[in-house]
C-alpha atoms as a PDB file:
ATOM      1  CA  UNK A   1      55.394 -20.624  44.991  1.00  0.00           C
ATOM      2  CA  UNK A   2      55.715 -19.946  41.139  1.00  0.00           C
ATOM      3  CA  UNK A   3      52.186 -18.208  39.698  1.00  0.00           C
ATOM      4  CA  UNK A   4      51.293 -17.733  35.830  1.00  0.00           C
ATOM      5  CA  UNK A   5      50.408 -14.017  35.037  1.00  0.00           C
ATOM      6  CA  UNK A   6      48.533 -13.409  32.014  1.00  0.00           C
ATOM      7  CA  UNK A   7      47.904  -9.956  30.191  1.00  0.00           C
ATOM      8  CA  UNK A   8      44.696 -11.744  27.892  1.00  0.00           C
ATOM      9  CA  UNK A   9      45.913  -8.495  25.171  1.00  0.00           C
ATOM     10  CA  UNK A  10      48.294  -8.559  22.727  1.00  0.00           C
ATOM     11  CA  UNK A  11      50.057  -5.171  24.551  1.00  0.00           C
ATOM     12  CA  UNK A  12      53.531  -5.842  24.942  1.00  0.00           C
ATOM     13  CA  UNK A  13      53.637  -2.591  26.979  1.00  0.00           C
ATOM     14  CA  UNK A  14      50.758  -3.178  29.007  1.00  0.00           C
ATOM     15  CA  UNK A  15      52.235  -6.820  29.705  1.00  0.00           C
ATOM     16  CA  UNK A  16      55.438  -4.444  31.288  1.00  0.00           C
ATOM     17  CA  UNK A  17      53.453  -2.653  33.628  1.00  0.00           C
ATOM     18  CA  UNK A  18      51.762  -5.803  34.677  1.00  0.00           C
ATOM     19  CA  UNK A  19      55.337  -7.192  35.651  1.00  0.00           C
ATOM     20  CA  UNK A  20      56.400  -4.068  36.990  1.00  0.00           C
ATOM     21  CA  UNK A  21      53.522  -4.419  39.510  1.00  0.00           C
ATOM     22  CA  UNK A  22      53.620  -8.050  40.234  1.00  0.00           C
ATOM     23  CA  UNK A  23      57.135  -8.124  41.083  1.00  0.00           C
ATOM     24  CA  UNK A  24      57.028  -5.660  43.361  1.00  0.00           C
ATOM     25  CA  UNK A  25      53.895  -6.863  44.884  1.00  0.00           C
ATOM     26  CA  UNK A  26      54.998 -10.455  44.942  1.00  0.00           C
ATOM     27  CA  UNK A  27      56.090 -12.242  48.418  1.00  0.00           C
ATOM     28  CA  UNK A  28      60.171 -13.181  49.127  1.00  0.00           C
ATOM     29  CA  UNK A  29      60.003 -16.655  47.755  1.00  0.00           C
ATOM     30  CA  UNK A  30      56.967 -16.310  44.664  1.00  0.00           C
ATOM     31  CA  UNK A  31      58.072 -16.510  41.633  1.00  0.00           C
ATOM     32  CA  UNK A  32      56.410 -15.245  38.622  1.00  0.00           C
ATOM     33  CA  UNK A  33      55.730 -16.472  34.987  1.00  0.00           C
ATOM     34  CA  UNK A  34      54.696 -13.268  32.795  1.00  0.00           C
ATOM     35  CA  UNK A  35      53.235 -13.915  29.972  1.00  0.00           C
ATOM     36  CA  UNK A  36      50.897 -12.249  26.962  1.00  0.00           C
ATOM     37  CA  UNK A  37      48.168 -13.478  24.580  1.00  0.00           C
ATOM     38  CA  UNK A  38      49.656 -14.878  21.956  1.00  0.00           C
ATOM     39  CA  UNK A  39      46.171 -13.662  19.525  1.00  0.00           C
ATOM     40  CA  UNK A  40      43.272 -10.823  20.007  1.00  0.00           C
ATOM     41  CA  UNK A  41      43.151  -7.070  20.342  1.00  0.00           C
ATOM     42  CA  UNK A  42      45.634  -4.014  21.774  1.00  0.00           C
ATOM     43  CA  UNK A  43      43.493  -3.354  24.694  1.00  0.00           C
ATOM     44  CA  UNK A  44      39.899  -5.325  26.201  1.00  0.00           C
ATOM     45  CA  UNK A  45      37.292  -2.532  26.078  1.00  0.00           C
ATOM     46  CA  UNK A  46      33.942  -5.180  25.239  1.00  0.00           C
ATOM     47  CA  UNK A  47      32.619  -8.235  26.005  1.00  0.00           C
ATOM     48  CA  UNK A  48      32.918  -9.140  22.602  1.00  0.00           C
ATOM     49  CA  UNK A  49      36.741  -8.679  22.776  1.00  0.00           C
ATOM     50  CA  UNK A  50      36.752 -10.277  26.255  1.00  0.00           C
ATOM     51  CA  UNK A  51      35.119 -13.707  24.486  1.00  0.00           C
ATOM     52  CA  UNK A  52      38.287 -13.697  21.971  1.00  0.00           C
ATOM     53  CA  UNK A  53      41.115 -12.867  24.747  1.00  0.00           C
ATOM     54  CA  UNK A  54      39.555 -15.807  26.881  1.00  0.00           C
ATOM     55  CA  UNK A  55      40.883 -18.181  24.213  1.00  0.00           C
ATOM     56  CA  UNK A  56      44.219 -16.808  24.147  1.00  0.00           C
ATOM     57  CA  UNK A  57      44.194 -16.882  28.124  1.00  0.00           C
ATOM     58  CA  UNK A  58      42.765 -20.820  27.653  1.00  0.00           C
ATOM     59  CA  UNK A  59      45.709 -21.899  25.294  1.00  0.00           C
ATOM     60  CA  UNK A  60      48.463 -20.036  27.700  1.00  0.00           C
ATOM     61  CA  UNK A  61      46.974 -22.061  30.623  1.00  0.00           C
ATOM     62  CA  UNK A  62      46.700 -24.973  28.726  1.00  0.00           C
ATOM     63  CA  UNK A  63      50.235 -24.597  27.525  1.00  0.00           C
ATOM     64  CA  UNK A  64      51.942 -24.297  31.524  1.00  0.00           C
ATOM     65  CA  UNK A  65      49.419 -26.906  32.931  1.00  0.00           C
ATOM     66  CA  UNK A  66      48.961 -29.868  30.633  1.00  0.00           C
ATOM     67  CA  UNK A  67      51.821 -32.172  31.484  1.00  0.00           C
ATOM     68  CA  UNK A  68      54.242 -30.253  33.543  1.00  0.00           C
ATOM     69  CA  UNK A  69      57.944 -31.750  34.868  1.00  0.00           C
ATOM     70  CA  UNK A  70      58.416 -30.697  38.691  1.00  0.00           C
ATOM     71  CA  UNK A  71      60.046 -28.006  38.192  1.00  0.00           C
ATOM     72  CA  UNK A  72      58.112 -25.991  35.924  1.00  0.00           C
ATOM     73  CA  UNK A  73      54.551 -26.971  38.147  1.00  0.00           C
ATOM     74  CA  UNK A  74      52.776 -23.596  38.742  1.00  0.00           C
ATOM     75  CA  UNK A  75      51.084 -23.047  41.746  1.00  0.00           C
ATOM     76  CA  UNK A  76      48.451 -20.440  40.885  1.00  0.00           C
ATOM     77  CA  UNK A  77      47.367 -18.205  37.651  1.00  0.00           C
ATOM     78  CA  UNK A  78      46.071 -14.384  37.455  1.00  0.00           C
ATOM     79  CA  UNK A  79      44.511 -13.216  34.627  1.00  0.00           C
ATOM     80  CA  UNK A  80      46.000  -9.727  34.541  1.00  0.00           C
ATOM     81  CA  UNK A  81      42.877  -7.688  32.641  1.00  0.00           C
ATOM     82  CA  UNK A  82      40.298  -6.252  34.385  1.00  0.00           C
ATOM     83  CA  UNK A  83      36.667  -7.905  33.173  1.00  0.00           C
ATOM     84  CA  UNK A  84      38.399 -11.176  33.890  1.00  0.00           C
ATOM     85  CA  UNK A  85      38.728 -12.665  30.311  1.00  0.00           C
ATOM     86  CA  UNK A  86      37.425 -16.268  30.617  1.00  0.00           C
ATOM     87  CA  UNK A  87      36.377 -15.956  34.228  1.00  0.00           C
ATOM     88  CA  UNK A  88      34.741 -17.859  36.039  1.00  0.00           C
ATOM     89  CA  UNK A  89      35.110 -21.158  33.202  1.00  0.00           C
ATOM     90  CA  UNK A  90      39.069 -20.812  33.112  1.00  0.00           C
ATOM     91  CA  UNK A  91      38.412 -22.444  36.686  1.00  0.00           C
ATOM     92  CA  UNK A  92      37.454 -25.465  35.127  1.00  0.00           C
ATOM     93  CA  UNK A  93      40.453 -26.241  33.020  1.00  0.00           C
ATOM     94  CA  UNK A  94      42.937 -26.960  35.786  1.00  0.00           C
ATOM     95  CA  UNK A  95      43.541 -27.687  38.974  1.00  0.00           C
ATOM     96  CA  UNK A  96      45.544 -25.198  40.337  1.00  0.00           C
ATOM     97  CA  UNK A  97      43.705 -21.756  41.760  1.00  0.00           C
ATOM     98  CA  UNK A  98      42.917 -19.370  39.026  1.00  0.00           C
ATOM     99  CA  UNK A  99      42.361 -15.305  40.057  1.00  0.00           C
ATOM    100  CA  UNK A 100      40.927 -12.758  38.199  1.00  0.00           C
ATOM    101  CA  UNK A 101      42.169  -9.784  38.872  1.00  0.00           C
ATOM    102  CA  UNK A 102      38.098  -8.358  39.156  1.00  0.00           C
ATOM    103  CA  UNK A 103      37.225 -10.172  41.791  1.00  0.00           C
ATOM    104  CA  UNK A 104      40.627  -9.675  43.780  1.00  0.00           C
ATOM    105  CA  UNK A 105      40.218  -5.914  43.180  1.00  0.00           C
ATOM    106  CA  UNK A 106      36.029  -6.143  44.322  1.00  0.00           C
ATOM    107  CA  UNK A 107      37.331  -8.255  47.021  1.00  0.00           C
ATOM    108  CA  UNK A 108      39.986  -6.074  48.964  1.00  0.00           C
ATOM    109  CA  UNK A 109      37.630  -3.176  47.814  1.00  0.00           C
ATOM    110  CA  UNK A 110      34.467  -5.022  50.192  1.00  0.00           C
ATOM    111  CA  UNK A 111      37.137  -5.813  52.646  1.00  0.00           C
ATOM    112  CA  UNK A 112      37.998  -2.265  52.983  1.00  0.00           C
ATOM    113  CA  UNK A 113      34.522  -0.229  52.855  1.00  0.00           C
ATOM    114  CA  UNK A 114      30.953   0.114  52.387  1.00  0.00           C
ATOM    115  CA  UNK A 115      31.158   1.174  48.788  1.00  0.00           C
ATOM    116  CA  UNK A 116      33.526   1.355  46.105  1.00  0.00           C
ATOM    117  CA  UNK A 117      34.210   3.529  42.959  1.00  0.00           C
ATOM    118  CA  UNK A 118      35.289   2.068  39.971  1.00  0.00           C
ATOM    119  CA  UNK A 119      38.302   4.290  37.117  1.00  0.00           C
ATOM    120  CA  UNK A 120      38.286   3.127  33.905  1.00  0.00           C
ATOM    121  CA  UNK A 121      40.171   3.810  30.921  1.00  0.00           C
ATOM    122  CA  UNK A 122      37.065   4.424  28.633  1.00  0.00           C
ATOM    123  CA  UNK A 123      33.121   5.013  28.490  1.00  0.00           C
ATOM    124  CA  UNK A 124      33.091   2.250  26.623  1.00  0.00           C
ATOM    125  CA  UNK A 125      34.182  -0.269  28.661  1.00  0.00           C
ATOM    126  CA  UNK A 126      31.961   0.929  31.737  1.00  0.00           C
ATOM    127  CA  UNK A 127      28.609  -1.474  30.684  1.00  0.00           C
ATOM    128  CA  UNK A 128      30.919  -4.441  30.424  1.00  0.00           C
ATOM    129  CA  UNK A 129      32.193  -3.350  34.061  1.00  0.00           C
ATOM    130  CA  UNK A 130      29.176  -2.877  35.764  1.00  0.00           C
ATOM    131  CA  UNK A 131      28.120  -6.646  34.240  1.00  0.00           C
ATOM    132  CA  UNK A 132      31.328  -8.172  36.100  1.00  0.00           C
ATOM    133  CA  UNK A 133      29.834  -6.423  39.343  1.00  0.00           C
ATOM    134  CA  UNK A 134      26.773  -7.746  39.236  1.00  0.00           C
ATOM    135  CA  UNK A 135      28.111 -11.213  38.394  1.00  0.00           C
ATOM    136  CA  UNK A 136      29.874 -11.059  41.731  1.00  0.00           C
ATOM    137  CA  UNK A 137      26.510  -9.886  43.989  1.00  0.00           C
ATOM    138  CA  UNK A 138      28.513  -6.729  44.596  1.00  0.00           C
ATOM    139  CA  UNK A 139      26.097  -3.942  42.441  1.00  0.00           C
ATOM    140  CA  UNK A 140      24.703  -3.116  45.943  1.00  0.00           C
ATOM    141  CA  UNK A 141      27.879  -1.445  46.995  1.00  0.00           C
ATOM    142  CA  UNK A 142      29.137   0.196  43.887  1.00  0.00           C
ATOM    143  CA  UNK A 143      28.828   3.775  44.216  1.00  0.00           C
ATOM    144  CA  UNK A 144      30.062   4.516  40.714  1.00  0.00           C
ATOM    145  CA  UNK A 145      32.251   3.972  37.731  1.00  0.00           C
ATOM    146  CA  UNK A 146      33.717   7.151  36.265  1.00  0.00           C
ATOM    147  CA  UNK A 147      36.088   6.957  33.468  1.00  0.00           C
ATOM    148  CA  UNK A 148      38.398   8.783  30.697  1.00  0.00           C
ATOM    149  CA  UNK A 149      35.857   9.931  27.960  1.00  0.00           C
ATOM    150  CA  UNK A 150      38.651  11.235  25.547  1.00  0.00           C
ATOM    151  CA  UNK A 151      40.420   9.246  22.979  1.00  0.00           C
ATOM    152  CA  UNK A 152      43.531   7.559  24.082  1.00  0.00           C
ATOM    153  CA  UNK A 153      47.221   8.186  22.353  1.00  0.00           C
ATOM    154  CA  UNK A 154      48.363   4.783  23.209  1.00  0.00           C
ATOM    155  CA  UNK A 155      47.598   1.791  25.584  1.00  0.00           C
ATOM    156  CA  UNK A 156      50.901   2.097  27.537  1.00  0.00           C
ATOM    157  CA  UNK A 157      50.650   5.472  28.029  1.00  0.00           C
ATOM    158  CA  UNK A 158      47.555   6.444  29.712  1.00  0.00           C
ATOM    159  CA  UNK A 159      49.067   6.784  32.797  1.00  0.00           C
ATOM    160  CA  UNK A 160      51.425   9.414  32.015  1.00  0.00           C
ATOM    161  CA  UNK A 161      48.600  11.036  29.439  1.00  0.00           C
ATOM    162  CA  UNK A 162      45.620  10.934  31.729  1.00  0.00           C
ATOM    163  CA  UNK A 163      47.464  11.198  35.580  1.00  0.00           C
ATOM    164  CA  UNK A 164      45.301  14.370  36.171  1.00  0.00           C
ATOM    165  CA  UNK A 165      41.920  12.932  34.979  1.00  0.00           C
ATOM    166  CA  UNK A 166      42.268   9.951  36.615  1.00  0.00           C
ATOM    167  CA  UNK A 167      43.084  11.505  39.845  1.00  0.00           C
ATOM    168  CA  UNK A 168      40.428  13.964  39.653  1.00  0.00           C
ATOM    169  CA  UNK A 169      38.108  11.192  38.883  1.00  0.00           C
ATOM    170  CA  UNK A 170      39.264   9.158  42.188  1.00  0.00           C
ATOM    171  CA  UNK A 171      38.309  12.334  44.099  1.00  0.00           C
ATOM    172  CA  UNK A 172      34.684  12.944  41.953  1.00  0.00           C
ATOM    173  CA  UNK A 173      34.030   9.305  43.196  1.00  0.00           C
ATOM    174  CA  UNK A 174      35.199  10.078  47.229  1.00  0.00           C
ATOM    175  CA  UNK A 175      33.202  13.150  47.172  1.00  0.00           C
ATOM    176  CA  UNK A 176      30.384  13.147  44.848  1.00  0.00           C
ATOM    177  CA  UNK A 177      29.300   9.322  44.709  1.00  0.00           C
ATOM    178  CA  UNK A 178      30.404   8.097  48.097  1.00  0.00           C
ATOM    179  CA  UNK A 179      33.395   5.681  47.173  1.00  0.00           C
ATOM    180  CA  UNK A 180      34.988   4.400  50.874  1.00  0.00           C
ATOM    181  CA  UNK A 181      37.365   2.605  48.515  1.00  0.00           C
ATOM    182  CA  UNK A 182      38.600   3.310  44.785  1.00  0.00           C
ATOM    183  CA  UNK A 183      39.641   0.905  42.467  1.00  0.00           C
ATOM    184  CA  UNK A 184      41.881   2.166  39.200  1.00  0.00           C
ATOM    185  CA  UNK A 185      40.737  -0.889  36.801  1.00  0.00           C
ATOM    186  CA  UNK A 186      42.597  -2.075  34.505  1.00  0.00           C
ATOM    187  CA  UNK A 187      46.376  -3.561  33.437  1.00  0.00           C
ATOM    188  CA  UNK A 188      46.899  -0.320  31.758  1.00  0.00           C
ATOM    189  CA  UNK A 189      46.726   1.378  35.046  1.00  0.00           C
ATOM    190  CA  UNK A 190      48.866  -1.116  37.260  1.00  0.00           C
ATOM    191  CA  UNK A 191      51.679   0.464  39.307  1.00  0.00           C
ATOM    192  CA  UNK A 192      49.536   3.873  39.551  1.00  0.00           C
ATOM    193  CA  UNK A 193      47.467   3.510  42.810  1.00  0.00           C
ATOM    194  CA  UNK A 194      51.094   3.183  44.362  1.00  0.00           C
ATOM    195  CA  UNK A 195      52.318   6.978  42.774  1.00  0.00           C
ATOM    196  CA  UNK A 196      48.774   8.524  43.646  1.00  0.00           C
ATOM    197  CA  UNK A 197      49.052   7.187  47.485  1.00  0.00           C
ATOM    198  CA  UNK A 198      48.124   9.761  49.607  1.00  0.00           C
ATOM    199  CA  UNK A 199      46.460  11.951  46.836  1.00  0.00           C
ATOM    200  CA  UNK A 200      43.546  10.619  47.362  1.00  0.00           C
ATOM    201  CA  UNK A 201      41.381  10.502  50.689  1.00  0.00           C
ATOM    202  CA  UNK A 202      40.299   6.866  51.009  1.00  0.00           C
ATOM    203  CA  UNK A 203      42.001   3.344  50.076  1.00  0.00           C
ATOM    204  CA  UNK A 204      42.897   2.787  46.389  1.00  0.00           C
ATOM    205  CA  UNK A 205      43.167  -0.939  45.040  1.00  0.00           C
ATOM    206  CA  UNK A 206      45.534  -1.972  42.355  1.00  0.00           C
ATOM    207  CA  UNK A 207      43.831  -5.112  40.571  1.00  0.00           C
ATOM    208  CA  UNK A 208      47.109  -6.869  39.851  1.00  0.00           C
ATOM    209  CA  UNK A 209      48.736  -6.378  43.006  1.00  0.00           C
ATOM    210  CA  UNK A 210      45.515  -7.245  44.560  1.00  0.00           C
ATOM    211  CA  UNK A 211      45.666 -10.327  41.888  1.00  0.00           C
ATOM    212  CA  UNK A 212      49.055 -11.360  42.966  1.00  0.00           C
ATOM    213  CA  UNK A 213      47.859 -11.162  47.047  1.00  0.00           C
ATOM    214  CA  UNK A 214      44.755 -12.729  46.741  1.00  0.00           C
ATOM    215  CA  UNK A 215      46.679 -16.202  44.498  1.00  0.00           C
ATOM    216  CA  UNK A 216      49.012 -16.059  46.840  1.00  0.00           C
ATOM    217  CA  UNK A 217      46.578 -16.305  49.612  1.00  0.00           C
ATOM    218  CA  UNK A 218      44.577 -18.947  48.308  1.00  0.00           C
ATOM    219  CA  UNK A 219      47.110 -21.139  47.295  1.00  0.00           C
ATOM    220  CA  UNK A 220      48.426 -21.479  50.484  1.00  0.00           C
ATOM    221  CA  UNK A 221      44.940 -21.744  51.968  1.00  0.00           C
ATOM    222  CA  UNK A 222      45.384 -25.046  50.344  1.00  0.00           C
ATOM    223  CA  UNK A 223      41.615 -25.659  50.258  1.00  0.00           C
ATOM    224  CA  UNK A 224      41.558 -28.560  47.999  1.00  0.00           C
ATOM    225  CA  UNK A 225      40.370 -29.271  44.598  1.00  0.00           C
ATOM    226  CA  UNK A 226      37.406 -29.355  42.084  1.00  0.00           C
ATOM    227  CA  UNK A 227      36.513 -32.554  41.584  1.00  0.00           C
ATOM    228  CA  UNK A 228      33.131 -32.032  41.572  1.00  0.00           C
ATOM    229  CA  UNK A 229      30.464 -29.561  42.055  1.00  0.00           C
ATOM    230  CA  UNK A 230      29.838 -26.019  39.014  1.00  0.00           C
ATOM    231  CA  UNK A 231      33.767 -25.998  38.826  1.00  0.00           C
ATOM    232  CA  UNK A 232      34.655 -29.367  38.025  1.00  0.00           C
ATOM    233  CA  UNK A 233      36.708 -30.098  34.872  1.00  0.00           C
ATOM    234  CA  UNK A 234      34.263 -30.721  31.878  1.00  0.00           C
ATOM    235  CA  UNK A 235      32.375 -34.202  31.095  1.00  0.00           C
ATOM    236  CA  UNK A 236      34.561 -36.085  28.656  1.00  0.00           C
ATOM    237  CA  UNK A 237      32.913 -35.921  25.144  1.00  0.00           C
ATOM    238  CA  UNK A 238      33.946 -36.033  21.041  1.00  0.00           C
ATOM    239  CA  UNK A 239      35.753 -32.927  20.336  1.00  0.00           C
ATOM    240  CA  UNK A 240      38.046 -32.011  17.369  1.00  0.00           C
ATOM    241  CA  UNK A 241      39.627 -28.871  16.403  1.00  0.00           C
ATOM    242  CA  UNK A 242      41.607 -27.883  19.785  1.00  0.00           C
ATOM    243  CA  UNK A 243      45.013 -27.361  19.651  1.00  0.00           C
ATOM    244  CA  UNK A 244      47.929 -29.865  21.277  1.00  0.00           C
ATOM    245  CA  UNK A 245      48.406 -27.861  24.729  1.00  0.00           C
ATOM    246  CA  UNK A 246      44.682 -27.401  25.314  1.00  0.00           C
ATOM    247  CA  UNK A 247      43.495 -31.059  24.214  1.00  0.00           C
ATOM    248  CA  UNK A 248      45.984 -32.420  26.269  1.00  0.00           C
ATOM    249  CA  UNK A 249      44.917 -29.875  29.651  1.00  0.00           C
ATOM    250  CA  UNK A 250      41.384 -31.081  29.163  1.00  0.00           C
ATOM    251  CA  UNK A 251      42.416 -34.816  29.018  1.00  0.00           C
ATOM    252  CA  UNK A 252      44.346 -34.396  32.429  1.00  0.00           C
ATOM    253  CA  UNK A 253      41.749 -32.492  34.237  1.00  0.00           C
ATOM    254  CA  UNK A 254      39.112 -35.011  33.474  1.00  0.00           C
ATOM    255  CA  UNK A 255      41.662 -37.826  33.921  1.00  0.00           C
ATOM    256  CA  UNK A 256      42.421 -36.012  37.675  1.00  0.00           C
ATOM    257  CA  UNK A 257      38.546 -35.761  38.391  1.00  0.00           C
ATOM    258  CA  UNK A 258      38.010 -39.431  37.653  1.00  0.00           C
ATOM    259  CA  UNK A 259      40.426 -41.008  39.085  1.00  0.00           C
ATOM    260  CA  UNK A 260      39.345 -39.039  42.866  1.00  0.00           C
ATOM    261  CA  UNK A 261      35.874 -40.067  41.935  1.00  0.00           C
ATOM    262  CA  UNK A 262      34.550 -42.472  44.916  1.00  0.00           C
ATOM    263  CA  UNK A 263      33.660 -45.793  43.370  1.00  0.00           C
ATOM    264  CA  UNK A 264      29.978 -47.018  43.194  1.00  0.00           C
END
């Protein structure tokens, strides 16, 4: 199995820790493609933000899926940043499973308790947050979202900067808002729910290792494709403007769709 991992920021040190993570979450036999937006901002704190990485994130898909020899086929993409850039439309653009790593995290969090704490890197990011819970029907079982409300030295760093706050704030959530589960959102914090293990008195979820669990599980699921229905590849229509990869992704998609369409 060979999946595409995509930090949607231009952090070359955040895309590190993403690796770092993936690889050692990864099954014997998955293989992993690591790559980072090749336009937008440092680090994803607003929606706004989140509109311009889900480009990037389109063009790198686009650019792995349009017309690929055997060998370099992938089998499933994560979108490494926590708000899933792109999500759920990304979906539409190819036919090979597509996980954000939002809705892995919410899932193995529901999987795993009643309600679920959310640690974020900012106050500012915490509106966008709570919109990607509702989105997934889950606002009913967040407890909370607590976050870091001083400025931050540097995107790869937080971890080292902030260990302390972050772990008190995992323990505010367990005791004060009634997390069962926490989840420490975000690339910037991938790899730390593994160092805090046993710090902190319920589960913790790591988005991209629960990213790289959940693609894995779904691809070999093997459920079948979109070929119709809210996820189907877009209508074909006049467009102009889009670059090589991702004219050429949209042209196979809708090429894929038709030609499983049943006749009339």
């Amino acid at each position: 199995m060979k999946l595409l991992v995509i930090n949607p920021n231009i952090s070359e040190d955040v895309t590190a820790l993403i690796e770092s993570e993936a690889r050692r979450s990864a099954s014997p036999g998955t293989s992993l493609v690591v790559r980072t937006a090749g336009h937008g901002v440092e680090y994803i704190e607003t929606r706004f933000e989140s509109l311009i990485a889900a480009g990037a994130v389109a063009e790198i898909i686009a650019e792995h899926t349009a017309d690929p020899s055997p060998e370099d086929r992938i089998d499933g993409i994560v979108v490494a940043a926590f708000g899933d850039p792109g999500m759920p439309a990304l979906k539409e653009l190819t036919d090979v499973p597509v996980i954000g790593i939002t809705e892995a995290a919410l899932c193995a969090a529901a999987l795993q308790g009643q309600r679920f704490s959310i640690i974020a890197i900012s106050d500012r990011i915490r509106p966008w947050y709570r919109d990607c819970v509702e989105h997934f029907g889950l606002s009913g079982r967040l407890a909370s979202i607590r976050s870091i409300n001083e400025s931050l030295n540097g995107i790869g760093s937080v971890q080292q900067d902030f260990k302390e706050t972050l772990l008190a704030l995992s323990r505010q959530a367990v005791s004060e808002d009634g997390a069962d589960v926490v989840i420490l959102a975000g690339a910037p914090l991938a790899g730390l729910a593994r160092e805090l293990r046993g710090q902190i008195p319920v589960p913790v979820v790591d988005g991209i290792s629960a990213g790289i669990k959940m693609a894995e599980a779904i691809v070999e699921l093997q459920s079948g494709l979109h070929r119709a229905g809210a996820f189907a590849p877009p209508p074909v229509k006049a467009r102009k403007g889009l670059s090589e990869h991702l004219d050429a992704a949209l042209t196979a998609a809708q090429a894929a769709a038709n030609a499983a369409a049943p006749a009339n």
